[in-house]
N, C-alpha and C. Protein backbone atom coordinates (compact mmCIF):
# COMPACT_ATOMS: atom_id res chain seq x y z
N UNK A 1 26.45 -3.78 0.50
CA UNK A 1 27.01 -2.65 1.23
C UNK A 1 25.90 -1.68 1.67
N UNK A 2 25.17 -2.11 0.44
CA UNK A 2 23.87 -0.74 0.96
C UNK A 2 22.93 -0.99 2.10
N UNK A 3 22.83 -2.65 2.53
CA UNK A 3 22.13 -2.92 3.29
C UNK A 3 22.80 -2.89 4.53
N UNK A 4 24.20 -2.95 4.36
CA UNK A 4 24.74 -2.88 5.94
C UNK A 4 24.87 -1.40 6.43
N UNK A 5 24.83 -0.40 5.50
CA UNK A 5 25.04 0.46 5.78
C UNK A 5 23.47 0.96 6.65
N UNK A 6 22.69 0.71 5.84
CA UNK A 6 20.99 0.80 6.44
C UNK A 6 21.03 0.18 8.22
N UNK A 7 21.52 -0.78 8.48
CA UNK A 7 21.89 -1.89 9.60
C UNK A 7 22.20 -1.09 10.70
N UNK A 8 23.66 -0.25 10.26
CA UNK A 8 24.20 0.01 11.02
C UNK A 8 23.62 1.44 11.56
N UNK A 9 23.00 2.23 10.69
CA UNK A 9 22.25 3.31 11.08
C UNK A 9 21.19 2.95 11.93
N UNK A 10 20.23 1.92 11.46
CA UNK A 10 19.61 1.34 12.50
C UNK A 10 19.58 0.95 13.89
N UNK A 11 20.95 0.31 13.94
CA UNK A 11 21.46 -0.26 15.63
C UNK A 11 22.07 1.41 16.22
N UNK A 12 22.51 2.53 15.70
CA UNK A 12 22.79 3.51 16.28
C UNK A 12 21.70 3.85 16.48
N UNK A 13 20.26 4.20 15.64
CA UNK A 13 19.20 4.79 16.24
C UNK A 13 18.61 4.50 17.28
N UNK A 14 18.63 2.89 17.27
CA UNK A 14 17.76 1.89 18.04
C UNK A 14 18.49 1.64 19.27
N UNK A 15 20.22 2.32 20.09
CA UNK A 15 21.01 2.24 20.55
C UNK A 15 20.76 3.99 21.48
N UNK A 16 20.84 4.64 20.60
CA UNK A 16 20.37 6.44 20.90
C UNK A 16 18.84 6.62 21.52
N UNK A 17 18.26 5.88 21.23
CA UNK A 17 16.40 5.90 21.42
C UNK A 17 16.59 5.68 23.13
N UNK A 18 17.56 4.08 22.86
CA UNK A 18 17.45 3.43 24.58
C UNK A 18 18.23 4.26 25.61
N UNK A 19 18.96 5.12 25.29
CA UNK A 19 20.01 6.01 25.79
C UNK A 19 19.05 7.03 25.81
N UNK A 20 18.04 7.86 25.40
CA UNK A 20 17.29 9.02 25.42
C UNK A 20 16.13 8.59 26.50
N UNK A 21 15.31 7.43 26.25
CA UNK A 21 14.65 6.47 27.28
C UNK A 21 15.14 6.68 28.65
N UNK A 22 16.05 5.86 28.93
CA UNK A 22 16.42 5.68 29.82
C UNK A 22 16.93 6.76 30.71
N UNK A 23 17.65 7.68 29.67
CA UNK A 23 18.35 8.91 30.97
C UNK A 23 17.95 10.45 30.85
N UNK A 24 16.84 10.37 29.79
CA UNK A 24 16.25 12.14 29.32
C UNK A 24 15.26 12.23 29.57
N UNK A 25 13.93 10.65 29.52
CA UNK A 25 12.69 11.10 28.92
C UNK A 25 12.19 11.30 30.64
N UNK A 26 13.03 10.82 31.77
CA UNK A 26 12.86 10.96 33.15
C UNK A 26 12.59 12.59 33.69
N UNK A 27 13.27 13.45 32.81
CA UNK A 27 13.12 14.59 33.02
C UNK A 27 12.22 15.62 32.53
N UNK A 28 11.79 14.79 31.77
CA UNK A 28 10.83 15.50 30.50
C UNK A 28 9.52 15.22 30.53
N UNK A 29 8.95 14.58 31.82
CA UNK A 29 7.55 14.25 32.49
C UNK A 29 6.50 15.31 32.40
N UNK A 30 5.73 14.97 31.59
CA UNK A 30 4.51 15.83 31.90
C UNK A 30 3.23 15.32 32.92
N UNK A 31 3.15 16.01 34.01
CA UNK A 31 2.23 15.73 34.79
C UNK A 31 2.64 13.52 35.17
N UNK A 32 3.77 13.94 35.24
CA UNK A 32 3.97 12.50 35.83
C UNK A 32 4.08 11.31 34.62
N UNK A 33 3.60 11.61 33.67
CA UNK A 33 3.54 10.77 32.53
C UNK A 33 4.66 10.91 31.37
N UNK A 34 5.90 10.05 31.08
CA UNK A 34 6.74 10.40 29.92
C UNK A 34 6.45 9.22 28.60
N UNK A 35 7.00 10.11 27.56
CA UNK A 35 6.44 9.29 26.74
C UNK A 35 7.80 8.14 26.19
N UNK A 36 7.26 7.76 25.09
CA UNK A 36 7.70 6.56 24.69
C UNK A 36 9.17 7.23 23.50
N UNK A 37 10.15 7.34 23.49
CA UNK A 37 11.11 7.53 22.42
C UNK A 37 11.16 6.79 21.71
N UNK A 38 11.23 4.92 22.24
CA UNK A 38 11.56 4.23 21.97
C UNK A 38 10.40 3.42 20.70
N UNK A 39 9.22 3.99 21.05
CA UNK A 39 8.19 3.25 20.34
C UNK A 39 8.11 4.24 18.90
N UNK A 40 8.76 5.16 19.22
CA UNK A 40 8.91 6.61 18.07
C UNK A 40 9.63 5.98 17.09
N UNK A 41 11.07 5.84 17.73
CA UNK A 41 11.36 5.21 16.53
C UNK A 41 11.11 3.98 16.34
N UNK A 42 10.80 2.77 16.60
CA UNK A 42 10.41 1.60 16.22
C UNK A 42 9.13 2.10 15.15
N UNK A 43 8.64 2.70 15.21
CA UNK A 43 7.40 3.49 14.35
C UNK A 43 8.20 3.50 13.05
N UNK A 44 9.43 4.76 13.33
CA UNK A 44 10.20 4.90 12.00
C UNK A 44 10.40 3.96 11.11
N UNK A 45 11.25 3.08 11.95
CA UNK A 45 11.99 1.75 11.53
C UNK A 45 10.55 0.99 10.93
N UNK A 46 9.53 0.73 11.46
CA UNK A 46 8.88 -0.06 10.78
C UNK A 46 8.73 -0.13 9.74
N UNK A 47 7.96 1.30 9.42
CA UNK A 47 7.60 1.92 8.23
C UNK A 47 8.56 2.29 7.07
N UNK A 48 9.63 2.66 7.45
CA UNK A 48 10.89 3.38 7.03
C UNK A 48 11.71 1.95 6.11
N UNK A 49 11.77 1.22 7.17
CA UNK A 49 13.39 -0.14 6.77
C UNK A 49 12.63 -1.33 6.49
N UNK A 50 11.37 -1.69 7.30
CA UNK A 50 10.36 -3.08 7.19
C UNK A 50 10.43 -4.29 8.42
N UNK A 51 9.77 -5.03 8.13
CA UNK A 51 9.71 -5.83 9.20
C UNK A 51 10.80 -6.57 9.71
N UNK A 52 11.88 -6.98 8.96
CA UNK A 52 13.30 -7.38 9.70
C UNK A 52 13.57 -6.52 10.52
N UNK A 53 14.13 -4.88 9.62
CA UNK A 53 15.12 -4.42 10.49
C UNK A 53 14.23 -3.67 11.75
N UNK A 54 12.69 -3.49 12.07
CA UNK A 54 12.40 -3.49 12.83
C UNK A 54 12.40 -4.95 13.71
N UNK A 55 11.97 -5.85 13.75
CA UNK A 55 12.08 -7.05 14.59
C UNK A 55 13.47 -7.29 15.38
N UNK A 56 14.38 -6.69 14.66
CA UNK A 56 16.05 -7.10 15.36
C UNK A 56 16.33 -5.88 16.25
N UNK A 57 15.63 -4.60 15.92
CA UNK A 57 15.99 -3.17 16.76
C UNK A 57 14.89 -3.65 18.24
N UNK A 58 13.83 -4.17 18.16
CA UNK A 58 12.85 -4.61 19.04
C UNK A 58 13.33 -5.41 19.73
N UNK A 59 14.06 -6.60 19.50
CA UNK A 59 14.37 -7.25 20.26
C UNK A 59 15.82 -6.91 20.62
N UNK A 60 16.36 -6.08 20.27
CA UNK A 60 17.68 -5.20 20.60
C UNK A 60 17.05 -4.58 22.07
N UNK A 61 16.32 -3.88 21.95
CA UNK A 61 15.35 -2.69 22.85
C UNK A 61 14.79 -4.15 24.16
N UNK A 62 14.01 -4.63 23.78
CA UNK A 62 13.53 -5.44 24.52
C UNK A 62 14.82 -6.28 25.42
N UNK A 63 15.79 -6.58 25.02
CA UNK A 63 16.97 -7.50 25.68
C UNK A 63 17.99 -6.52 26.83
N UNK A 64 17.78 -5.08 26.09
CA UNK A 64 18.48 -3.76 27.11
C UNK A 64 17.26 -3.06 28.09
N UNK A 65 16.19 -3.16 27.74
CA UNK A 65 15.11 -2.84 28.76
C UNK A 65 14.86 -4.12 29.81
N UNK A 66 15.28 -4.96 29.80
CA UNK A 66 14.87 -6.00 30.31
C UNK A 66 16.20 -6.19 31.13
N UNK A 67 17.45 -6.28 30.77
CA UNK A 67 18.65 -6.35 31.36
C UNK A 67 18.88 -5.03 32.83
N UNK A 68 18.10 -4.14 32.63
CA UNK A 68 18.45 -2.76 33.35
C UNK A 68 17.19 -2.43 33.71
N UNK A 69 15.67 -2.47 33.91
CA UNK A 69 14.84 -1.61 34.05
C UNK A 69 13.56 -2.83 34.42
N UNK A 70 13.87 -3.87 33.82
CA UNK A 70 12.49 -4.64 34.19
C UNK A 70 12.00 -5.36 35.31
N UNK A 71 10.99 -4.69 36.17
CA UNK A 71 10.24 -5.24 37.00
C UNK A 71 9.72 -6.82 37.37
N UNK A 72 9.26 -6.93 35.45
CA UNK A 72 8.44 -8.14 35.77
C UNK A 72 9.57 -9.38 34.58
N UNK A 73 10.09 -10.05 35.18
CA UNK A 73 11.39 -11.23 34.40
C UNK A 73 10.38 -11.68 32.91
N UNK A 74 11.23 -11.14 32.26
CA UNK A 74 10.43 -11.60 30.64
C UNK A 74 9.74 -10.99 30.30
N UNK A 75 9.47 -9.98 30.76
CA UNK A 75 7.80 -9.27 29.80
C UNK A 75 8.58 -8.55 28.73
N UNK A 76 9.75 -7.39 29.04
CA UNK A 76 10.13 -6.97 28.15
C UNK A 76 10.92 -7.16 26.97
N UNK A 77 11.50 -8.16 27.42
CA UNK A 77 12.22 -8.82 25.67
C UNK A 77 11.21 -9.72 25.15
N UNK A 78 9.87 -9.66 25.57
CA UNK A 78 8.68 -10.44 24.94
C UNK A 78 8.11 -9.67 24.49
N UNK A 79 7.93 -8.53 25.18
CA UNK A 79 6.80 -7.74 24.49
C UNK A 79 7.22 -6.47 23.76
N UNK A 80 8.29 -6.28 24.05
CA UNK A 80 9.05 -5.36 22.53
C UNK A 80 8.36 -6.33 20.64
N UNK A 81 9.39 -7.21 20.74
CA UNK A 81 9.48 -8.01 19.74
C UNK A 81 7.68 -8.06 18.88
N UNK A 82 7.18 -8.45 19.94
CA UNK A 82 5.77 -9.09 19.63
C UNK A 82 4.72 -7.68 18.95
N UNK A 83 4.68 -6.85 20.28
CA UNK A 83 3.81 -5.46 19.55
C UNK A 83 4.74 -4.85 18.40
N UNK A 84 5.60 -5.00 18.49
CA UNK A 84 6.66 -4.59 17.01
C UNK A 84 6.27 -4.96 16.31
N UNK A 85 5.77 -6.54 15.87
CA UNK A 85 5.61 -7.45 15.18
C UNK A 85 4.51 -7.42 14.59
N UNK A 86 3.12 -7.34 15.65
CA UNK A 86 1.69 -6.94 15.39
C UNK A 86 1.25 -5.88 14.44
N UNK A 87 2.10 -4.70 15.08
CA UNK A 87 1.78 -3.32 14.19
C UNK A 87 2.66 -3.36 13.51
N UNK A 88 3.54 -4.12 12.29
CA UNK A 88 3.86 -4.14 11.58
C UNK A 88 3.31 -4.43 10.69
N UNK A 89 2.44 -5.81 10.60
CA UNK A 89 1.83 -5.93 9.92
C UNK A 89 1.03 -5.02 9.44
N UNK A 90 0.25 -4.37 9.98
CA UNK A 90 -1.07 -3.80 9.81
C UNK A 90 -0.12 -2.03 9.02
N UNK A 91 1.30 -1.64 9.40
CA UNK A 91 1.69 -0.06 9.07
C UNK A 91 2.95 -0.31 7.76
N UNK A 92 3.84 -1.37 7.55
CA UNK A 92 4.85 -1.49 7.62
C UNK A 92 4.55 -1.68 5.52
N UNK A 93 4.86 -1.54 5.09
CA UNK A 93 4.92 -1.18 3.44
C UNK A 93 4.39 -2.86 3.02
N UNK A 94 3.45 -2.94 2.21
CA UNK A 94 2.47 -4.09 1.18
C UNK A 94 3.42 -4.34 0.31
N UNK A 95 3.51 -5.63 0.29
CA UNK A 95 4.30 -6.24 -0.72
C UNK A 95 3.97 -6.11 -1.94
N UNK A 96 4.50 -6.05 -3.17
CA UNK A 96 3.45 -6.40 -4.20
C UNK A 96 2.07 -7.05 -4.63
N UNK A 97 2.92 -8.49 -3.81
CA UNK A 97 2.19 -9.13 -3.93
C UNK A 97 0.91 -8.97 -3.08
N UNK A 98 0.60 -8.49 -1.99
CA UNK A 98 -0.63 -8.09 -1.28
C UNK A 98 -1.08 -6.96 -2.16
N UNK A 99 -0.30 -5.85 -2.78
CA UNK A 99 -1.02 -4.97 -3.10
C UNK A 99 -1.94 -5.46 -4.12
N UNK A 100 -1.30 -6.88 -4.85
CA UNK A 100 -2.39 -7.02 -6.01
C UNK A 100 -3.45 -7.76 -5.58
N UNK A 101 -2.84 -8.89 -4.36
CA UNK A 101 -4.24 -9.19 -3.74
C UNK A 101 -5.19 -8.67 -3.53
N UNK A 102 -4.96 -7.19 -2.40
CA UNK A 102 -6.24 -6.17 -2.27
C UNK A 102 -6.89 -5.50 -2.89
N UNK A 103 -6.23 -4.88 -4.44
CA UNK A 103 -6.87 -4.74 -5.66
C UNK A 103 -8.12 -5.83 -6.45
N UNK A 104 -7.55 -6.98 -6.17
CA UNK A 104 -8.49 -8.15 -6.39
C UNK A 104 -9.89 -8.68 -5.34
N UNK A 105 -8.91 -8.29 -4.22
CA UNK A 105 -10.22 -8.40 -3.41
C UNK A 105 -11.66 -6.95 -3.63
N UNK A 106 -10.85 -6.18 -3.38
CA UNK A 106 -11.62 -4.75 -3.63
C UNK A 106 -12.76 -4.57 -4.71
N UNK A 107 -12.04 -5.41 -5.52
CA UNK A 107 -12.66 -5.28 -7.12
C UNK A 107 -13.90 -6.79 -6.86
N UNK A 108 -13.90 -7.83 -5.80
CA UNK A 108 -14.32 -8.49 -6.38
C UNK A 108 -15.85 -7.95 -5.25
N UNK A 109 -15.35 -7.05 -4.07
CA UNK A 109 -16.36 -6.59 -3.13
C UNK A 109 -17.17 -5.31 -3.87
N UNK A 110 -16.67 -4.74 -4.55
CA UNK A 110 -17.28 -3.87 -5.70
C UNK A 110 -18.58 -4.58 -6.93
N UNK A 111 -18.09 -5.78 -7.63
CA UNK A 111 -18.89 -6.66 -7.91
C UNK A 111 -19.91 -7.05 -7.12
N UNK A 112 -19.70 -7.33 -5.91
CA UNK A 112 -20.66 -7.99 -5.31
C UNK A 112 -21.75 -7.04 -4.72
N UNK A 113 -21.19 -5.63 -4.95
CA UNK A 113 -22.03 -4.61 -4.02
C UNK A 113 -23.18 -4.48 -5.15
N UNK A 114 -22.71 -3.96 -5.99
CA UNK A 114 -23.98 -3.97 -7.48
C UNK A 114 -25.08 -4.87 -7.46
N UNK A 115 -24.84 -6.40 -7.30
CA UNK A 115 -25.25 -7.37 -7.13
C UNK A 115 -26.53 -7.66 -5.91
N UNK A 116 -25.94 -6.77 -4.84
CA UNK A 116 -26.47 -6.68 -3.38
C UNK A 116 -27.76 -6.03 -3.18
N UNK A 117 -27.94 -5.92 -2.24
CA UNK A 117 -29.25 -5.05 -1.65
C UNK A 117 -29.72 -5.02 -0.28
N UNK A 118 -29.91 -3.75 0.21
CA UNK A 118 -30.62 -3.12 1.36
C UNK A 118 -29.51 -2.81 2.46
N UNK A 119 -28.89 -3.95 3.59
CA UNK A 119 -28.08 -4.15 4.58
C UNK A 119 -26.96 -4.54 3.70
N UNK A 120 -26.98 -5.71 2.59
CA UNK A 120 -25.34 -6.28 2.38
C UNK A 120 -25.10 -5.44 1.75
N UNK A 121 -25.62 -4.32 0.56
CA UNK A 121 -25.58 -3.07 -0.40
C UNK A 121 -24.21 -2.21 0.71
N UNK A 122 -24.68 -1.92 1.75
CA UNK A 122 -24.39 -0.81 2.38
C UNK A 122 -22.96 -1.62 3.32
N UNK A 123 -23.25 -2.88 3.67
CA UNK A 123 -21.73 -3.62 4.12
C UNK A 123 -20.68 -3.47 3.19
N UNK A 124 -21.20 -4.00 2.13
CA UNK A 124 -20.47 -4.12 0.76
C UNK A 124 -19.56 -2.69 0.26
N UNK A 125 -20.56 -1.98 0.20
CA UNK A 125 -20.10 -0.26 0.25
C UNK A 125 -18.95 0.00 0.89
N UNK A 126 -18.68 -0.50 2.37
CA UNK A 126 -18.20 0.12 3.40
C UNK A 126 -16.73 -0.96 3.02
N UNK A 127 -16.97 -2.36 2.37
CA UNK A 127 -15.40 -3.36 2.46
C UNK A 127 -15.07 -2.61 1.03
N UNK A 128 -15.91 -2.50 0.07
CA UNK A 128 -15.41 -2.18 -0.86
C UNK A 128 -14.30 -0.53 -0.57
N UNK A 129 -14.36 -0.04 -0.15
CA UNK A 129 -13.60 0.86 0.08
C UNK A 129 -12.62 0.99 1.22
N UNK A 130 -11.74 -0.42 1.53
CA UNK A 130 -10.51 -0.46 1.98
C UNK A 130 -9.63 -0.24 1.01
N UNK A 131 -8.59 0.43 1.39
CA UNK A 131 -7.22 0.78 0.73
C UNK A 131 -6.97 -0.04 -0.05
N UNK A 132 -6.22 0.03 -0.92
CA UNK A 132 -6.02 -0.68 -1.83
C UNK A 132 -4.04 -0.26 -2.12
N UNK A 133 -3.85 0.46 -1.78
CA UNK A 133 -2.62 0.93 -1.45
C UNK A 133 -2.02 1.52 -0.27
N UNK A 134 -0.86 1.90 0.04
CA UNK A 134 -0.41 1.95 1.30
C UNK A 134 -0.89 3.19 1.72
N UNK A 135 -1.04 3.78 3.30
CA UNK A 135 -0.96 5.16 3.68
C UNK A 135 -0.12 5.95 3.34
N UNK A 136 0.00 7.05 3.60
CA UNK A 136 1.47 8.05 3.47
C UNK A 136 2.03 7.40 5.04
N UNK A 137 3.14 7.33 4.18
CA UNK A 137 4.27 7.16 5.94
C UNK A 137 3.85 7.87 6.99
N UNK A 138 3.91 9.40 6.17
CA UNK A 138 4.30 10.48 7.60
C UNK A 138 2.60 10.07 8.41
N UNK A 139 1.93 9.62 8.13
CA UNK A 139 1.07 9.30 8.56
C UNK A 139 0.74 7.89 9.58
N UNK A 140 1.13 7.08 9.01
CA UNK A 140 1.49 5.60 9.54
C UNK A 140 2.38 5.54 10.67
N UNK A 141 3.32 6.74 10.67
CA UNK A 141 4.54 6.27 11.44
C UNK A 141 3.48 6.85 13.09
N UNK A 142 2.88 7.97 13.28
CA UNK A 142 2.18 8.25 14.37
C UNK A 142 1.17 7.49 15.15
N UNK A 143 0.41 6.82 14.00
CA UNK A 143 -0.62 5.97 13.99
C UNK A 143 0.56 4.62 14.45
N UNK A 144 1.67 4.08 14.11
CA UNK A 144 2.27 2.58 14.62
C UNK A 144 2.26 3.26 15.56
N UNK A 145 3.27 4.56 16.37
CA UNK A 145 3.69 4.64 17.78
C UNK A 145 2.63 4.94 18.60
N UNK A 146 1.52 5.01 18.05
CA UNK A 146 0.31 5.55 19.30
C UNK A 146 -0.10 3.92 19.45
N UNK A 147 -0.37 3.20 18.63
CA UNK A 147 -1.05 1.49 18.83
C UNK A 147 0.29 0.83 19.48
N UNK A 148 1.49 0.71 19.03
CA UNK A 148 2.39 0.06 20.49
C UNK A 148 2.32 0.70 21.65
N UNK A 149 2.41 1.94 21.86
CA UNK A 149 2.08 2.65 23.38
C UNK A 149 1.16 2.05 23.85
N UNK A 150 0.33 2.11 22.83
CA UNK A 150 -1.35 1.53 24.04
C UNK A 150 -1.15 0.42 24.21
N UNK A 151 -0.80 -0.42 23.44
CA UNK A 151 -0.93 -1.97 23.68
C UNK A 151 -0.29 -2.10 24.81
N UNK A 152 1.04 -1.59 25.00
CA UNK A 152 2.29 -1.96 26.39
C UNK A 152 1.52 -1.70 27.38
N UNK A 153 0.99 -0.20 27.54
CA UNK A 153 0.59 0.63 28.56
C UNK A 153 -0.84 -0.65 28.93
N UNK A 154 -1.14 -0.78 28.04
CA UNK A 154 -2.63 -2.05 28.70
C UNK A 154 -2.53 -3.46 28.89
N UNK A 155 -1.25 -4.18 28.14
CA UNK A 155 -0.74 -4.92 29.19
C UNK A 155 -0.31 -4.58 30.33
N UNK A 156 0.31 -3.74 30.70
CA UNK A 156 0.61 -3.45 32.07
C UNK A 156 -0.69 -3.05 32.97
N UNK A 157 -1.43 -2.58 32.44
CA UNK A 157 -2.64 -1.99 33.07
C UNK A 157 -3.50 -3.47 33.77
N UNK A 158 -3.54 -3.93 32.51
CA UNK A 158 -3.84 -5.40 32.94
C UNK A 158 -2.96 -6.35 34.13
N UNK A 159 -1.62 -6.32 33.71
CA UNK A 159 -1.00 -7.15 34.98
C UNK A 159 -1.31 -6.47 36.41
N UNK A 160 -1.36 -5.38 36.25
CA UNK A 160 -1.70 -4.56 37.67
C UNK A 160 -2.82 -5.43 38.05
N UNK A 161 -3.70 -4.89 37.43
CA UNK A 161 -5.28 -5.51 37.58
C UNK A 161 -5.13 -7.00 38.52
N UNK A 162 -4.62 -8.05 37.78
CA UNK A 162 -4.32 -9.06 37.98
C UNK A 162 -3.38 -9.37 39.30
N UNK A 163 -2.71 -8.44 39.74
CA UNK A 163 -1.79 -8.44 40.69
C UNK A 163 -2.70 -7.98 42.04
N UNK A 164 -3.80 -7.51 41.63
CA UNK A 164 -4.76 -7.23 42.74
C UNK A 164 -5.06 -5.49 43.23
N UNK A 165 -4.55 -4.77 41.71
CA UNK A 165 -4.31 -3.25 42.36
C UNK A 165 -5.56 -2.88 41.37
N UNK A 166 -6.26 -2.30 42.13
CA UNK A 166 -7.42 -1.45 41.69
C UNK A 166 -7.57 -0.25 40.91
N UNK A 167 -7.99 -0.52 39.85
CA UNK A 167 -7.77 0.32 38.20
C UNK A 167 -8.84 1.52 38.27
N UNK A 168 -8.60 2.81 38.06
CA UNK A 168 -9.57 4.02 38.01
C UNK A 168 -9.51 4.55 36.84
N UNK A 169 -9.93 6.05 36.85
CA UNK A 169 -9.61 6.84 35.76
C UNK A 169 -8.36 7.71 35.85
N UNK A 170 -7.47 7.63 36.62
CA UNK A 170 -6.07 8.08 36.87
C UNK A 170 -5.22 7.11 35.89
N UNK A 171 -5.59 6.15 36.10
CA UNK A 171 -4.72 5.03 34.77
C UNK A 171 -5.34 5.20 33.52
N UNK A 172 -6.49 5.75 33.18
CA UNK A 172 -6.64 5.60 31.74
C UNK A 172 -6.43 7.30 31.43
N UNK A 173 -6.18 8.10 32.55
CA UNK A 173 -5.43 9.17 32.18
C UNK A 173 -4.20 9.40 31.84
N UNK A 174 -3.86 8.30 32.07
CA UNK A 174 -2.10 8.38 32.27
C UNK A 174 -1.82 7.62 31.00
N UNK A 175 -2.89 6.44 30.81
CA UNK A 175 -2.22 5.75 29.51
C UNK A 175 -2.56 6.62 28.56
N UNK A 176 -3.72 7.71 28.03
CA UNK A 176 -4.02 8.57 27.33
C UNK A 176 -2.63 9.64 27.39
N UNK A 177 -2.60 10.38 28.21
CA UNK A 177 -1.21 10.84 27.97
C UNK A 177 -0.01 10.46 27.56
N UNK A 178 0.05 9.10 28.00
CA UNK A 178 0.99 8.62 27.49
C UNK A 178 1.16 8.07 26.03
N UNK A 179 0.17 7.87 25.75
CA UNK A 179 -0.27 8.03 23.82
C UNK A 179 0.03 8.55 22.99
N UNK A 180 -0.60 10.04 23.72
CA UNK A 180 -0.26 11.29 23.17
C UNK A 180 0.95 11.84 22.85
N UNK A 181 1.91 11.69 24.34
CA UNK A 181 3.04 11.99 24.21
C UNK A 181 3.91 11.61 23.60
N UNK A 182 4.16 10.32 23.26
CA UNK A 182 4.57 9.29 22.20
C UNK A 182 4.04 9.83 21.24
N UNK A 183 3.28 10.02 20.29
CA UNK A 183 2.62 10.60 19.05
C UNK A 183 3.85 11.59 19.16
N UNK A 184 3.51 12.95 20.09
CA UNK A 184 3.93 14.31 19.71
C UNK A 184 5.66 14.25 19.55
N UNK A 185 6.19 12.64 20.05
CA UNK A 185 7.65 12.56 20.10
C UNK A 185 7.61 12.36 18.64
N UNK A 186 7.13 10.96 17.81
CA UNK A 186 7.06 10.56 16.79
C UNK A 186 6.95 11.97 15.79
N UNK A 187 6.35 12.35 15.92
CA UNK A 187 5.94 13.70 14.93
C UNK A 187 6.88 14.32 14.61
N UNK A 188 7.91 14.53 15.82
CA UNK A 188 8.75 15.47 16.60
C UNK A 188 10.30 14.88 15.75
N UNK A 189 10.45 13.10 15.71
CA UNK A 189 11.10 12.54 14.99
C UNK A 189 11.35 12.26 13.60
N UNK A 190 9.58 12.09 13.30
CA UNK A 190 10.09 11.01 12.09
C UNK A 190 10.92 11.81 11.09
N UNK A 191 10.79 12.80 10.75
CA UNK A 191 11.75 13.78 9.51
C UNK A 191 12.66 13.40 9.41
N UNK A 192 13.87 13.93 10.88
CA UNK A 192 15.00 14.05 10.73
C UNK A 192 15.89 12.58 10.91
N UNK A 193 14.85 11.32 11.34
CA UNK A 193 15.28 9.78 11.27
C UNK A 193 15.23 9.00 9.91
N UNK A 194 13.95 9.60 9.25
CA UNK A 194 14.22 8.87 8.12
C UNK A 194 15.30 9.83 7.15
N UNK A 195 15.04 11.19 7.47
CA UNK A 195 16.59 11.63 6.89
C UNK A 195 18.25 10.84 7.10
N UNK A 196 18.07 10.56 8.23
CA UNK A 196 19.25 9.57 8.30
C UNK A 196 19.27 8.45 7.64
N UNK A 197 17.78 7.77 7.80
CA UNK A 197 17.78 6.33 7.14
C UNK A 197 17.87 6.31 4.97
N UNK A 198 18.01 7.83 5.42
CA UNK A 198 18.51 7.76 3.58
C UNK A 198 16.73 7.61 2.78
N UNK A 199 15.72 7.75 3.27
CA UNK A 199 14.70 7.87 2.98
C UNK A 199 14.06 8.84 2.17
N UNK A 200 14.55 10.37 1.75
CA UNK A 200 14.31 11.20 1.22
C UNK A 200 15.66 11.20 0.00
N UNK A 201 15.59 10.88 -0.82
CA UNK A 201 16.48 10.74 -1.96
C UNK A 201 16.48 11.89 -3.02
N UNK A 202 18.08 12.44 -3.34
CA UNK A 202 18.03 13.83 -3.73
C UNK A 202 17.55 13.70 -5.12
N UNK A 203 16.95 14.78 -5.73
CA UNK A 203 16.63 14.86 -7.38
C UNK A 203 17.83 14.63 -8.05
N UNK A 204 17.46 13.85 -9.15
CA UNK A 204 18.48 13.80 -9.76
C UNK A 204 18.69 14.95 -10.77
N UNK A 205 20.14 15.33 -11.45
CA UNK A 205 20.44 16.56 -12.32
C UNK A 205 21.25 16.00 -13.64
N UNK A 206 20.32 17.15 -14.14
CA UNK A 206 20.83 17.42 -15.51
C UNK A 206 22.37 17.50 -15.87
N UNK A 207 22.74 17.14 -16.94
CA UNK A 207 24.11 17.71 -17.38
C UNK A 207 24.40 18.83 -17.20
N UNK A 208 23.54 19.59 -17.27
CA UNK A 208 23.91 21.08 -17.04
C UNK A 208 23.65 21.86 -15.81
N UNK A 209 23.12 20.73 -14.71
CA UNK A 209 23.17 21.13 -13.31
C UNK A 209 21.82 21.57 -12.61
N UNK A 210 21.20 22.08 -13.59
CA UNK A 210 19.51 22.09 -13.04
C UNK A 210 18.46 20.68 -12.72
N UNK A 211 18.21 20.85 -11.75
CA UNK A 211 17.67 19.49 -10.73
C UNK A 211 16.34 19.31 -12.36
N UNK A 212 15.99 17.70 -12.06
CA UNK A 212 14.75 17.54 -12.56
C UNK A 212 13.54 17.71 -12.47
């Protein structure tokens, strides 16, 4: 029950995002450039629910952007899914089991740094001190929606290219804004989404009513 309930909050968010997309973020142009809602919350969802219930909201998004709005036949129920998919990996919560992997790895690049000298000393230094545990969300979730923005925005930048239209610094102004703006949505979101997604869980209380 608990998972459908998670589901269904999901397909309303991921349902509300494409509805804000599509008929608000048109108005809300800065200097010609609007940002991404949609990559905001897929950010949430990544980080927030994990790689399923992001992959099914993506290709939810991707099958209604593509049905109503897409230019080029297939890019968008391809390339929702896929950059969803990519930066998941890299934002989306370490399994146990990786977390103990990277502890093991960490520990065995630590060994080897002692061991080292001069150039590998100072490589060694630099692997030995990957994470070993996850980011803070509120952190991750800005960092996923700024890396899917860019990625979309530079495939497209690229098909242009390819289509024979000549690329300046007006497009890497625009995809920069458009980065940004996506970030400042995400920022703007993640609180009150993962508040919905049941993500902030109340203290529990005493018999006698004072929180723990």
């Amino acid at each position: 029950m608990k998972a459908l309930k998670r589901a269904l909050r999901v397909l309303i968010l991921t349902v509300a995002a494409y509805l804000l997309q599509v008929c608000v973020m048109q108005y809300l142009q800065i200097g010609g450039v609007a940002g991404s809602v949609l990559f905001a919350v897929l950010a949430v969802i990544v980080v927030s629910c994990g790689k399923k219930y992001a992959f099914c909201a993506s290709c939810l998004i991707g099958m209604m952007m593509e049905s109503m709005l897409s230019n080029v036949p297939g890019f968008y129920v391809i390339a929702y899914p896929v950059i969803t998919m990519l930066c998941a990996q890299a934002f989306a919560d370490m399994s146990d089991r990786q977390l103990e992997r990277r502890r093991m790895l960490n520990e065995n690049r630590r060994s080897r740094q002692r061991e080292g000298g001069g150039r590998e000393r100072w490589w060694n230094y630099l692997l030995s001190h990957q994470r070993e545990g996850d980011l803070p969300a509120h952190l991750r979730i800005p960092l996923c929606a700024a890396l899917m923005d860019f990625i979309l925005n530079a495939a497209l930048c690229v098909y242009m290219y390819l289509i024979g239209e000549e690329l300046g610094m007006i497009h890497v102004a625009r995809v920069t804004g458009s980065v940004l703006y996506t970030v400042g949505i995400a920022l703007l979101l993640m609180v009150p989404l993962r508040y919905i997604l049941r993500m902030y869980t109340p203290r529990k209380r005493e018999k006698g009513g004072e929180a723990l």
